[in-house]
C-alpha atoms as a PDB file:
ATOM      1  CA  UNK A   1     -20.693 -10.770  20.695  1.00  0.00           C
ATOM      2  CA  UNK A   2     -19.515 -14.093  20.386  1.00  0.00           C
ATOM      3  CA  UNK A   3     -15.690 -15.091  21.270  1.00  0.00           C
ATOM      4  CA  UNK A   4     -14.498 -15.840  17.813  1.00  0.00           C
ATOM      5  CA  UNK A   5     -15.881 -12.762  16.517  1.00  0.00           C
ATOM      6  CA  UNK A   6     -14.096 -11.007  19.414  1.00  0.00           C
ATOM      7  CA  UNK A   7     -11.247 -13.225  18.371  1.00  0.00           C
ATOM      8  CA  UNK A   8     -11.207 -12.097  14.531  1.00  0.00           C
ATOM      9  CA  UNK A   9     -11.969  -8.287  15.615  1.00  0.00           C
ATOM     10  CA  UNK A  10      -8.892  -8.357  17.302  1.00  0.00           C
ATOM     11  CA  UNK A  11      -6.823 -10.218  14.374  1.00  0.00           C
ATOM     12  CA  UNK A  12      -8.011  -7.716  12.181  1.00  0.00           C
ATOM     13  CA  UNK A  13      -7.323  -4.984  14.091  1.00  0.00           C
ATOM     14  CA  UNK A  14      -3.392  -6.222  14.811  1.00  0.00           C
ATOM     15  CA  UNK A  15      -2.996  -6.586  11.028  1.00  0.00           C
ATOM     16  CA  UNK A  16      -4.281  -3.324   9.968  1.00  0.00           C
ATOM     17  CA  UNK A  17      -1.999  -1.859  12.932  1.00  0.00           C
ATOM     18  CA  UNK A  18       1.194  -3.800  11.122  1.00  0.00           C
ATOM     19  CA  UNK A  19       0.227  -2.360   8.032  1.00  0.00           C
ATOM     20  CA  UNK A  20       0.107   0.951   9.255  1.00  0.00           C
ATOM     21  CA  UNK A  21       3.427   0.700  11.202  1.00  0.00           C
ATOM     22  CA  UNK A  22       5.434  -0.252   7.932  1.00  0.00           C
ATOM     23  CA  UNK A  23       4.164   2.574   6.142  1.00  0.00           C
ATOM     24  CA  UNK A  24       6.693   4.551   4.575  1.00  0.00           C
ATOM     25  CA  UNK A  25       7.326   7.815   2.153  1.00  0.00           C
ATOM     26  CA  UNK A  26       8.465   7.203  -1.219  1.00  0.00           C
ATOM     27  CA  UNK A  27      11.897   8.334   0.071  1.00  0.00           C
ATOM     28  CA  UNK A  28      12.120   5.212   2.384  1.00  0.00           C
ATOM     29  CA  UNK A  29      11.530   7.332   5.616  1.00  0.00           C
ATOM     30  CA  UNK A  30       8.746   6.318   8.326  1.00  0.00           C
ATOM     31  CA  UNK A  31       5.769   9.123   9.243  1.00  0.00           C
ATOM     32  CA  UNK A  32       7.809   9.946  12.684  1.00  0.00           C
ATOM     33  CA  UNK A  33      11.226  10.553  10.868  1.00  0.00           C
ATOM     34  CA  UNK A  34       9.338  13.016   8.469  1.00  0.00           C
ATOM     35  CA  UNK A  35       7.979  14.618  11.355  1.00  0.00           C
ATOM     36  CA  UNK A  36      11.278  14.976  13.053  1.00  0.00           C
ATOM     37  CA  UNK A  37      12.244  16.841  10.053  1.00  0.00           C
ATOM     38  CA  UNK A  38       8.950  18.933  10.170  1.00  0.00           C
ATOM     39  CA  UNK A  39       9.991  19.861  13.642  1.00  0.00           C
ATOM     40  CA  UNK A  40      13.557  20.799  13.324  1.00  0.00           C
ATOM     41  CA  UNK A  41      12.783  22.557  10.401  1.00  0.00           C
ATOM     42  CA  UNK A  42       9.974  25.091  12.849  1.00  0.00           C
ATOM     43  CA  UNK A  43      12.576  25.007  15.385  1.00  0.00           C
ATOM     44  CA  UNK A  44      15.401  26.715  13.439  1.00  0.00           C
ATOM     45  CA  UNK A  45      12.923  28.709  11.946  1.00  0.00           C
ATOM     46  CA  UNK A  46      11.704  30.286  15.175  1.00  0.00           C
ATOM     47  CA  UNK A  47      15.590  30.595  16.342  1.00  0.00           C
ATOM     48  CA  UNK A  48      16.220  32.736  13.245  1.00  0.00           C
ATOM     49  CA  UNK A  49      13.146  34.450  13.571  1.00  0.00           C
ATOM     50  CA  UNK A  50      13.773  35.200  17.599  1.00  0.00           C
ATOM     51  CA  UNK A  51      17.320  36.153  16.915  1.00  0.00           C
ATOM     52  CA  UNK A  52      17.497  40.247  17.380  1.00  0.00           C
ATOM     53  CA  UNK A  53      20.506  40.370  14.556  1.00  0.00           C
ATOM     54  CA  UNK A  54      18.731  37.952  12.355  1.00  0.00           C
ATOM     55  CA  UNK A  55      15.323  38.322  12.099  1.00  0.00           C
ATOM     56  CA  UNK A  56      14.789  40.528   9.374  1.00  0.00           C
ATOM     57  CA  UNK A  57      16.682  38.531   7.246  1.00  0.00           C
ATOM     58  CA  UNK A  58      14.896  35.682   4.406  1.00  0.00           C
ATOM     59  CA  UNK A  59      16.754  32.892   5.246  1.00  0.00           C
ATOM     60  CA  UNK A  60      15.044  29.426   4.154  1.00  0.00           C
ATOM     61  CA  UNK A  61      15.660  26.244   6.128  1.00  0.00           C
ATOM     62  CA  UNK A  62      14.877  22.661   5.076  1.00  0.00           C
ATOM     63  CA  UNK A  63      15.971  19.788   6.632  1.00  0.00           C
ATOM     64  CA  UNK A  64      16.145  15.731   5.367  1.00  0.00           C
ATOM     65  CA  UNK A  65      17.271  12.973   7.607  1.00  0.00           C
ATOM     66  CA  UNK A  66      18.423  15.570  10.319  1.00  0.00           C
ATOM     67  CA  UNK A  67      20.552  17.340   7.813  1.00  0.00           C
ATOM     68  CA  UNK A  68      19.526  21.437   7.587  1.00  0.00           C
ATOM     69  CA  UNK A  69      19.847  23.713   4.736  1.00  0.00           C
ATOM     70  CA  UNK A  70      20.181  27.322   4.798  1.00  0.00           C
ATOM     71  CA  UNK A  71      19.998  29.186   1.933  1.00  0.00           C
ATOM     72  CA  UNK A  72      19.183  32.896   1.802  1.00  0.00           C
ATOM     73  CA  UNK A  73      21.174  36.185   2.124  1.00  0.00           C
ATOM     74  CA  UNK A  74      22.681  38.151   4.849  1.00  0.00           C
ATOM     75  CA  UNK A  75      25.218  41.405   5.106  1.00  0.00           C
ATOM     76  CA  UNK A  76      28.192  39.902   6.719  1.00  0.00           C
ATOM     77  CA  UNK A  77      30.129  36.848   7.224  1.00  0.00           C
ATOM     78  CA  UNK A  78      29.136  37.004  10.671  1.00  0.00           C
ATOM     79  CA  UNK A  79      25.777  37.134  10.047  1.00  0.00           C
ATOM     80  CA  UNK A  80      25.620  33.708   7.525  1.00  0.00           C
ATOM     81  CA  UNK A  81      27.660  32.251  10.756  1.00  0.00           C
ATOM     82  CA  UNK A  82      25.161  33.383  13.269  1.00  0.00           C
ATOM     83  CA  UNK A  83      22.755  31.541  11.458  1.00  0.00           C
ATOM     84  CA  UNK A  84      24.766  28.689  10.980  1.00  0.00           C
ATOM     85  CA  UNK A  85      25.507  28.260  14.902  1.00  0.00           C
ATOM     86  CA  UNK A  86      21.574  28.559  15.656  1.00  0.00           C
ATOM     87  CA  UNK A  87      20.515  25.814  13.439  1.00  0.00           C
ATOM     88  CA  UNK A  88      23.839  23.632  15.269  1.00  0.00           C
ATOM     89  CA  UNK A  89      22.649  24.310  18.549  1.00  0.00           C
ATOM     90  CA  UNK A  90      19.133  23.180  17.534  1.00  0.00           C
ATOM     91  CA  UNK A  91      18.189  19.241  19.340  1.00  0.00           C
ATOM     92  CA  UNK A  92      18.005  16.146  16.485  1.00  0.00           C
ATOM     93  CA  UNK A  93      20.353  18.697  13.698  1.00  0.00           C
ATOM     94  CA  UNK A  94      22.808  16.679  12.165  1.00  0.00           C
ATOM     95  CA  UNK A  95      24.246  18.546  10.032  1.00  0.00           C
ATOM     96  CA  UNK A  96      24.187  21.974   8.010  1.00  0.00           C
ATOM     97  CA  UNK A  97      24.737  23.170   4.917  1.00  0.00           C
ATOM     98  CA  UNK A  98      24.994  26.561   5.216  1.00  0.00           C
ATOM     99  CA  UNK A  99      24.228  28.064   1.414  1.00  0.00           C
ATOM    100  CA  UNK A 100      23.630  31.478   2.640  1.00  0.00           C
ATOM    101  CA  UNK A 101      24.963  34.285   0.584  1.00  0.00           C
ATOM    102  CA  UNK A 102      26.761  37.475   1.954  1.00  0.00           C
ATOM    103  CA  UNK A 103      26.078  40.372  -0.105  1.00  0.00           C
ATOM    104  CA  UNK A 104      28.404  42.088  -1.781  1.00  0.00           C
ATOM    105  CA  UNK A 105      31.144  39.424  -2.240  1.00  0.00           C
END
């Protein structure tokens, strides 16, 4: 192989890498910062799901830029804060909005 076609090989490959790097979601967010999310979401998950007072409880968790949603039902007020403390103490959460419901109120 020749040096210039070395020499192109390697342009091309530094331009396709660019291209790749920019990539972005249609909600302006890289690949990495929607697999934060992916991973914070699995990680609260598994809390709940660990969690001998909470684990038979549906509680859904999403999360967006860091930010974690909780929405489900529980019995008591301590309970919906339970959860809400787990998902806190969970690395990269920014914040949570806790939209569980206690039943009966």
């Amino acid at each position: 192989m020749s040096l210039k076609q070395v020499f192109i090989k390697t342009i091309v490959l530094f331009f396709i890498v660019g291209i790749l790097a920019s990539c972005q979601t249609p909600a302006g967010r890289t690949p990495g910062e929607v697999v934060d999310d992916a991973t914070i979401t699995t990680k609260v998950k598994a809390k709940l799901f660990k969690d001998s007072i909470l684990k038979g409880f549906a509680i859904s968790v999403s999360t967006f830029e860091g930010e974690v949603t909780l929405t489900g039902a529980v019995n008591t007020l301590a309970e919906k804060e339970r959860a809400e403390a787990l998902a806190r103490s969970t690395y990269g959460v920014k914040k949570v909005n806790n939209l569980i419901k206690v039943k009966g109120r």
